[in-house]
Protein backbone atom coordinates (compact mmCIF):
# COMPACT_ATOMS: atom_id res chain seq x y z
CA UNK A 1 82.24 74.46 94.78
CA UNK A 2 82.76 76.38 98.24
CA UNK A 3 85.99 75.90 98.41
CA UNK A 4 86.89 76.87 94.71
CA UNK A 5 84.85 80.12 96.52
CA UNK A 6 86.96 80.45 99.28
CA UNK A 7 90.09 79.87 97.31
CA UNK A 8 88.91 82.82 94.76
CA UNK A 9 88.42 85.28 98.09
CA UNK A 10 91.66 83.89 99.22
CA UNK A 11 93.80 85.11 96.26
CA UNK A 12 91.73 87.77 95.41
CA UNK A 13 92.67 89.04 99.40
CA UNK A 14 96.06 88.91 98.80
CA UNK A 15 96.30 90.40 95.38
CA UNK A 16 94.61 93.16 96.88
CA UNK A 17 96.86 93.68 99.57
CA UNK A 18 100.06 92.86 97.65
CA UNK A 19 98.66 96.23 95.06
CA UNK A 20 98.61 98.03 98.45
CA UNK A 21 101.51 97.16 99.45
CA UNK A 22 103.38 97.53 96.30
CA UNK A 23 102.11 101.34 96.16
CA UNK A 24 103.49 101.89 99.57
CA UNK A 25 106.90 100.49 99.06
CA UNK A 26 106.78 102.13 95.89
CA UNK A 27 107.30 99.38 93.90
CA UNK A 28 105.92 100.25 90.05
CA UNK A 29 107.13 97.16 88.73
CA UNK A 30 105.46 94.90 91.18
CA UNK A 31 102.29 96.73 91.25
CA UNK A 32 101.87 96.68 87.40
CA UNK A 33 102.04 92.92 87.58
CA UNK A 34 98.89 93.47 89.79
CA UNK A 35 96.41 95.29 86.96
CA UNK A 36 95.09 94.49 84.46
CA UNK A 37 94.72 96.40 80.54
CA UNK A 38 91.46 98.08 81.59
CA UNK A 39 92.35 99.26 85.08
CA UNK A 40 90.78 102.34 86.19
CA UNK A 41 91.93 104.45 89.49
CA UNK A 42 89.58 106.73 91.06
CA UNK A 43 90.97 108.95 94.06
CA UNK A 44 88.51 111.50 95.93
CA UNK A 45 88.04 114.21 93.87
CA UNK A 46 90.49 116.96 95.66
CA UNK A 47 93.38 114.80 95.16
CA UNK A 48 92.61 113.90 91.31
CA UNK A 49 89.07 115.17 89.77
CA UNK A 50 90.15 112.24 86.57
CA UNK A 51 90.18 108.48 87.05
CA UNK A 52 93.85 107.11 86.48
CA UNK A 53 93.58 104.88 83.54
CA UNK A 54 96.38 102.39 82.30
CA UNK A 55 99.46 100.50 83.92
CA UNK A 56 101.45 103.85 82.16
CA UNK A 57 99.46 106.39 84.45
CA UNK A 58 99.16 104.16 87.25
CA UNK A 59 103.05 103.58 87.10
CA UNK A 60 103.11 107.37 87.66
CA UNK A 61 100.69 107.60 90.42
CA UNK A 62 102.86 104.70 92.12
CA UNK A 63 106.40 107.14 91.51
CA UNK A 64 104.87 110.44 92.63
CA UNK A 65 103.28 108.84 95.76
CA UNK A 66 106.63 107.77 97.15
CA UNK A 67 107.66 111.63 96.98
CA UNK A 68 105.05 112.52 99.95
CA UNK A 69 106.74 110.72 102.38
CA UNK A 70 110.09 110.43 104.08
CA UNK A 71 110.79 106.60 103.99
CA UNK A 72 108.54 103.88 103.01
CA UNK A 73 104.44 104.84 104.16
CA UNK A 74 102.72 101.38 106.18
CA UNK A 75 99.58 100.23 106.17
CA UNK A 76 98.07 98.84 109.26
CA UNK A 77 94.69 96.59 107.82
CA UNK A 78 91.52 97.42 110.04
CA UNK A 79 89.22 94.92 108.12
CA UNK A 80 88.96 93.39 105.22
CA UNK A 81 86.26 91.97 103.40
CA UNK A 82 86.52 89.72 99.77
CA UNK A 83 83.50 88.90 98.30
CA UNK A 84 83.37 87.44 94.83
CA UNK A 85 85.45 89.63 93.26
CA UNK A 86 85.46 92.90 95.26
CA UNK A 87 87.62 93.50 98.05
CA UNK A 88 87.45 96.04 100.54
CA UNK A 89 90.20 96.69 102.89
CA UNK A 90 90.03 99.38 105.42
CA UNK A 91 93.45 100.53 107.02
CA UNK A 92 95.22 102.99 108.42
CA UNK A 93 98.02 104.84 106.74
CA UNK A 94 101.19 105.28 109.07
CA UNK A 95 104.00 107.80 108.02
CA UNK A 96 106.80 110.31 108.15
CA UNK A 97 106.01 113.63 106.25
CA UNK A 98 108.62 115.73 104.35
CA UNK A 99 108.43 118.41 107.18
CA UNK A 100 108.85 115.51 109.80
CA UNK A 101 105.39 115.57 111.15
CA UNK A 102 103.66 112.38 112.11
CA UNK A 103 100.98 110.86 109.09
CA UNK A 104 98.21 108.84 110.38
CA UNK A 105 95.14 108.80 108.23
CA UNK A 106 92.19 105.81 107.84
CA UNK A 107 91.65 105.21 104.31
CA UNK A 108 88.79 102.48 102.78
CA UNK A 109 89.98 100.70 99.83
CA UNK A 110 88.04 98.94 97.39
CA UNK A 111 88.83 96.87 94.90
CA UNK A 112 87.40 95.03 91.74
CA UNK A 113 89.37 92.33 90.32
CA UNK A 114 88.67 90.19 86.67
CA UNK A 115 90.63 86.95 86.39
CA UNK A 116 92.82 87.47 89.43
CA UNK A 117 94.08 91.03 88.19
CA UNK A 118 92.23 94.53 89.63
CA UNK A 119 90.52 96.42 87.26
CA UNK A 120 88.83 98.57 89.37
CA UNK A 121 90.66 100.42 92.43
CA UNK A 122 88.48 103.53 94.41
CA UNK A 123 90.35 105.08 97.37
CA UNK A 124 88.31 107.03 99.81
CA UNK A 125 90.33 108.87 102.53
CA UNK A 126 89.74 111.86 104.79
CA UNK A 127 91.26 114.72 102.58
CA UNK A 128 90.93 117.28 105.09
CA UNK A 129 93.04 115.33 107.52
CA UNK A 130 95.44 114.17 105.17
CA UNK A 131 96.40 117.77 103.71
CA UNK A 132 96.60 119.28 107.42
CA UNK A 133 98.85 116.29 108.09
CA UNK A 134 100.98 117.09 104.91
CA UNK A 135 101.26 120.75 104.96
C-alpha cells in the first residue's frame, strides 16, 4: 500500500511541475492535457479578482502570460511538498521583462489534483514586487 502512496506523490509531483512548466514555456496545448473539466485557477486578487475556470480560459491565461516576458520565464523549485493529492511547490520565477529589466520573484504554488489531472491551482506571489519588477 505505501508504495502505491509513494507512486501517487510521485506522479502527482511531476504533473504538477510539468503544468508549471508548460505555463512558462507557454505551451497551451501541453498544459490543457494537464486539467481536468472542473479546473479552477485562483491568482491573488490584484492580478485577477475571478477564479479562471475551464481549459478555454485557462488556455488564455497560458497565451497572455507569455506576453510579459521577453523569452521563455524559468522556474527555479525551492521545495516541494506532495501529499495525497495536493502539491505545493515553492519557486522562484527567473526572467527578462519587456523593458529589459531583470524578473526575479518567489511564488508558492499549490495544487489539487483528482485522478492524476489538477483541478485546483492557487498561485500566491508577492504582487508588489512583481509589478515594480514589470513596470
Amino acid at each position: 500500500m505505501t508504495t502505491i502512496c509513494n507512486e501517487n506523490k510521485e506522479k502527482n509531483l511531476a504533473v504538477a511541475r510539468k503544468l508549471l512548466a508548460s505555463l512558462m514555456s507557454g505551451d497551451k496545448d501541453q498544459a490543457i492535457t494537464l486539467i481536468n473539466d472542473n479546473f479552477v485557477m485562483s491568482l491573488p486578487v490584484s492580478v485577477s479578482p475571478k477564479p479562471i475556470s475551464g481549459a478555454r480560459s485557462f488556455g488564455r491565461y497560458v497565451e497572455a502570460a507569455t506576453q510579459i516576458f521577453v523569452g521563455e520565464a524559468k522556474f527555479e523549485e525551492l521545495n516541494a511538498i506532495s501529499v495525497r493529492d495536493s502539491v505545493v511547490l515553492e519557486v522562484k520565477v527567473i526572467a527578462r521583462t519587456k523593458s529589459g529589466n531583470q524578473y526575479e520573484n518567489l511564488y508558492v504554488h499549490w495544487f489539487e489534483l483528482e485522478a492524476g489531472k489538477v483541478s485546483q491551482w492557487r498561485e500566491h506571489v508577492d504582487t508588489k514586487r512583481a509589478f515594480e519588477c514589470l513596470t
